[in-house]
Protein backbone atom coordinates (compact mmCIF):
# COMPACT_ATOMS: atom_id res chain seq x y z
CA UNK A 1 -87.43 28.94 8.08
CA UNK A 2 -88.24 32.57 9.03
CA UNK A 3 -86.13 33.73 5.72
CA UNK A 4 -87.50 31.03 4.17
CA UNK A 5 -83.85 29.22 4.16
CA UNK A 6 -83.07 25.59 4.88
CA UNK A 7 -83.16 24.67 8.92
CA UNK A 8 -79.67 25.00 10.28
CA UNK A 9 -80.65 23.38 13.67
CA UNK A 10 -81.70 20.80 15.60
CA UNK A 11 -82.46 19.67 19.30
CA UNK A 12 -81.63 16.44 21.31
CA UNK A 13 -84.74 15.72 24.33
CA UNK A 14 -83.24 14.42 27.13
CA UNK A 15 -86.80 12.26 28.44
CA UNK A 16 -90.16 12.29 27.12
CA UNK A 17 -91.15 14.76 24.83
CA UNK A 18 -94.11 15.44 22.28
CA UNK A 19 -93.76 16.77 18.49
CA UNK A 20 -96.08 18.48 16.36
CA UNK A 21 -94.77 18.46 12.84
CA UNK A 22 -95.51 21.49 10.74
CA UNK A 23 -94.49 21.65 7.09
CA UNK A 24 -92.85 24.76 6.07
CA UNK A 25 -95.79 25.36 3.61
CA UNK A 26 -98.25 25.02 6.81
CA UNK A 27 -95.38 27.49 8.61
CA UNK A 28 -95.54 30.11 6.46
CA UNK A 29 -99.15 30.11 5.80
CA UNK A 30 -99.10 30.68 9.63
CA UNK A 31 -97.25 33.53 9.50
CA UNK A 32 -99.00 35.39 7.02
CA UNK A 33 -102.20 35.06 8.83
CA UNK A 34 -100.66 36.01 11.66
CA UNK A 35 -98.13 38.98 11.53
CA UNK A 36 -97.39 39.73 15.57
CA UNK A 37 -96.33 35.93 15.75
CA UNK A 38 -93.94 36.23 12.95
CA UNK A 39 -92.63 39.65 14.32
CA UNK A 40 -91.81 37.66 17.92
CA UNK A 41 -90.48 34.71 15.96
CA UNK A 42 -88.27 37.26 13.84
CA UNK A 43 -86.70 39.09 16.92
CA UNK A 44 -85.94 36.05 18.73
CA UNK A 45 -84.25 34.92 15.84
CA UNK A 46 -82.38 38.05 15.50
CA UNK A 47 -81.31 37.59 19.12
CA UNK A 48 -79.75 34.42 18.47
CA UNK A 49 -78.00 35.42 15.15
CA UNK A 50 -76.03 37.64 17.74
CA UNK A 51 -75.57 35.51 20.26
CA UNK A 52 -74.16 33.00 17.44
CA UNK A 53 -71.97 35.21 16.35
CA UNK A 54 -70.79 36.31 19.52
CA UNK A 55 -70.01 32.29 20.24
CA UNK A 56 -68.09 32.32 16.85
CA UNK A 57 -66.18 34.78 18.07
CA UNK A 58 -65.20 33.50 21.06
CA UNK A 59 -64.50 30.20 19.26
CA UNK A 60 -61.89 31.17 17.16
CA UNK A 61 -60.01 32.29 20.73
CA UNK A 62 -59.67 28.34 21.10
CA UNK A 63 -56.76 26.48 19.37
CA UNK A 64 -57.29 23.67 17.36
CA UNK A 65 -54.44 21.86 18.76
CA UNK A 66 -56.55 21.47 22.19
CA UNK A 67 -59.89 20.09 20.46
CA UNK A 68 -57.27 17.31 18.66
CA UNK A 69 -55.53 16.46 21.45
CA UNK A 70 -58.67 15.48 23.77
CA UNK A 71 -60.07 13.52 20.59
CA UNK A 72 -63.58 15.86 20.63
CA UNK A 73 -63.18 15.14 16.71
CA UNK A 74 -63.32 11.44 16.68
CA UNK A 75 -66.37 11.61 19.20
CA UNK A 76 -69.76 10.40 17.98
CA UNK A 77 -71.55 11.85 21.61
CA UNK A 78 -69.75 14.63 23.92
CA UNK A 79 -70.92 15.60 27.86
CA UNK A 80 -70.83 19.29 27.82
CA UNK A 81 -71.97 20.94 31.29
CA UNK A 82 -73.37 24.26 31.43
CA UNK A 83 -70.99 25.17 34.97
CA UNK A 84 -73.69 28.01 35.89
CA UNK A 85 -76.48 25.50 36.37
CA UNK A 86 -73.91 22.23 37.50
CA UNK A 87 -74.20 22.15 41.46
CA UNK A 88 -71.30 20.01 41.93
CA UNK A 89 -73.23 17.03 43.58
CA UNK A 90 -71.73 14.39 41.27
CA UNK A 91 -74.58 12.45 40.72
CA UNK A 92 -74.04 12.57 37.04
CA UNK A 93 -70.49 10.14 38.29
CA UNK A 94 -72.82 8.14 40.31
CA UNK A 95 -75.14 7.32 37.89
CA UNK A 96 -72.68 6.14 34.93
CA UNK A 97 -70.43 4.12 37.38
CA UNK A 98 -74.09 2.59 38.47
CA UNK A 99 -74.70 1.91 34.38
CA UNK A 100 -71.60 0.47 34.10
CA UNK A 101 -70.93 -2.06 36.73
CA UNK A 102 -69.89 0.43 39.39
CA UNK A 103 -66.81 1.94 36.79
CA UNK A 104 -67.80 5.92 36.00
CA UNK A 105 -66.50 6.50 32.77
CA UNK A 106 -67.20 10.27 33.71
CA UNK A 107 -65.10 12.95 35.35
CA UNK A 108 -66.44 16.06 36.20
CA UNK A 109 -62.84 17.81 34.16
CA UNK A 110 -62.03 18.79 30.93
CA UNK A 111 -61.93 21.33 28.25
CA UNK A 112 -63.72 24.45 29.36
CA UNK A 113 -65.01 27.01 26.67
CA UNK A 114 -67.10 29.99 28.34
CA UNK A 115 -69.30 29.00 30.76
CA UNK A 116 -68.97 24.72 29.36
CA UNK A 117 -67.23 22.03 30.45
CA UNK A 118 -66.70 19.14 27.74
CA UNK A 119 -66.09 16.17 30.77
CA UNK A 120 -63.53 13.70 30.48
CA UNK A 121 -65.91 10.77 29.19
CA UNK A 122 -66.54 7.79 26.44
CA UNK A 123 -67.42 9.42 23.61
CA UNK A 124 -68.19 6.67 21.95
CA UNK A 125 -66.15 7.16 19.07
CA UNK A 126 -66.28 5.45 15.43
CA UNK A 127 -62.61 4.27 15.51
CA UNK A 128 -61.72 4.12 18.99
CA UNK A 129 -57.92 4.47 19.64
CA UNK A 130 -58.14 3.30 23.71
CA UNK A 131 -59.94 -0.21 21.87
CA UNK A 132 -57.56 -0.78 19.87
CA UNK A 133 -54.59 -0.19 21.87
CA UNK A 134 -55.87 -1.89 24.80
CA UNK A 135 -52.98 -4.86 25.14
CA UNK A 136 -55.17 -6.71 27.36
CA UNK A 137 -57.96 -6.94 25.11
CA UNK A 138 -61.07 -5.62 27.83
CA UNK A 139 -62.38 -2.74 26.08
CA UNK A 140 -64.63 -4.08 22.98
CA UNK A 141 -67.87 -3.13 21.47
CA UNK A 142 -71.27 -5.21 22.32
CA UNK A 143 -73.32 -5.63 19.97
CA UNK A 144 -75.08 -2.30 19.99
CA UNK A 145 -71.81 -0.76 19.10
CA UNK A 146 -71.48 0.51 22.82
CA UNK A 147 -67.64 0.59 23.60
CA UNK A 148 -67.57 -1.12 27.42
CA UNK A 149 -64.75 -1.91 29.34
CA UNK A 150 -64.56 -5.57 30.97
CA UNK A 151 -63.24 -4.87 34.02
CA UNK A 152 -62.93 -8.52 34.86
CA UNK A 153 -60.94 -9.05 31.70
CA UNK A 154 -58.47 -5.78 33.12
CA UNK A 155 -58.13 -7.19 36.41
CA UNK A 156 -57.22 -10.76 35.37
CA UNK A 157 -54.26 -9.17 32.78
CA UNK A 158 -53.04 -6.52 35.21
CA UNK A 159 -52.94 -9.59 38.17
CA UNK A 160 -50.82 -11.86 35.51
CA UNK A 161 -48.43 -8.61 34.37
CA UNK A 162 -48.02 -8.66 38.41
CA UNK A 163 -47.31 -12.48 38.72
CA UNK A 164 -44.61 -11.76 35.55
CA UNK A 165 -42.99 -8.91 37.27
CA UNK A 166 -42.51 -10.73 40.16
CA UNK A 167 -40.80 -13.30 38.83
């Protein structure tokens, strides 16, 4: 909005958070008045141009092939962990076994790009292969489009695949 461009990002809040809408009329008007807060603005926009393109770099060091094969591109949601900050305490496993009837669908491995880790997780995705190829029928979606695994539903098919092989 600086260069008077369209926006090229956005942010997720992770709890609570307050917004104050300005419209990019009201923005500029802002910075005309006052100069020293669109010179800060400017450099710290500057600064992340470079640190962009440094990242853009860096991602082009990353075959394709290995996005694909972990499915990042059919993912509507993706865990990525900053390792630097990450203490290793695995409360992050705790808590999504805890949301999902004691099952983590989390695992502190994966892809790692830089300083990120994209964790093994559910990402959600629109068409999800592991649903449909489920022969047992216990992953589905509610009805909030969530994809959940019945773990009762597992346990009874794997216990009567056990009675078969027995037999």
């Amino acid at each position: 909005m600086l260069s008077g461009g369209t926006r090229t990002a956005s942010c997720t809040a992770l709890d609570h958070v307050e917004v104050v809408r300005i419209t990019g009329e009201d923005f500029q008007s802002m910075l005309d008045r006052f100069p020293e807060v669109r010179a800060s603005l400017e450099s710290v926009a500057r600064g992340r141009v470079e640190e962009n393109r440094k990242h853009v770099e860096e991602v082009g060091e990353v075959p394709v092939d290995t996005f694909l094969a972990q499915g990042l591109m059919e993912a509507q949601s993706l865990l990525v962990l900053d390792l630097e900050k990450c203490t290793r305490c695995d409360q992050c496993v705790r808590a999504c076994a805890d949301a999902h009837q004691g099952v983590s669908r989390l695992v502190r491995e994966g892809l790692r790009f830089d300083k990120y880790l994209v964790a093994t997780s559910c990402r959600q995705c629109r068409d999800p292969l592991c649903m449909v190829g489920c022969p047992v029928g216990s992953i589905r979606r509610r009805n909030t489009l969530e994809v959940i695994i019945e773990i009762g539903a597992l346990v009874a098919a794997l216990r009567e695949q056990l009675s078969v092989w027995k037999h």
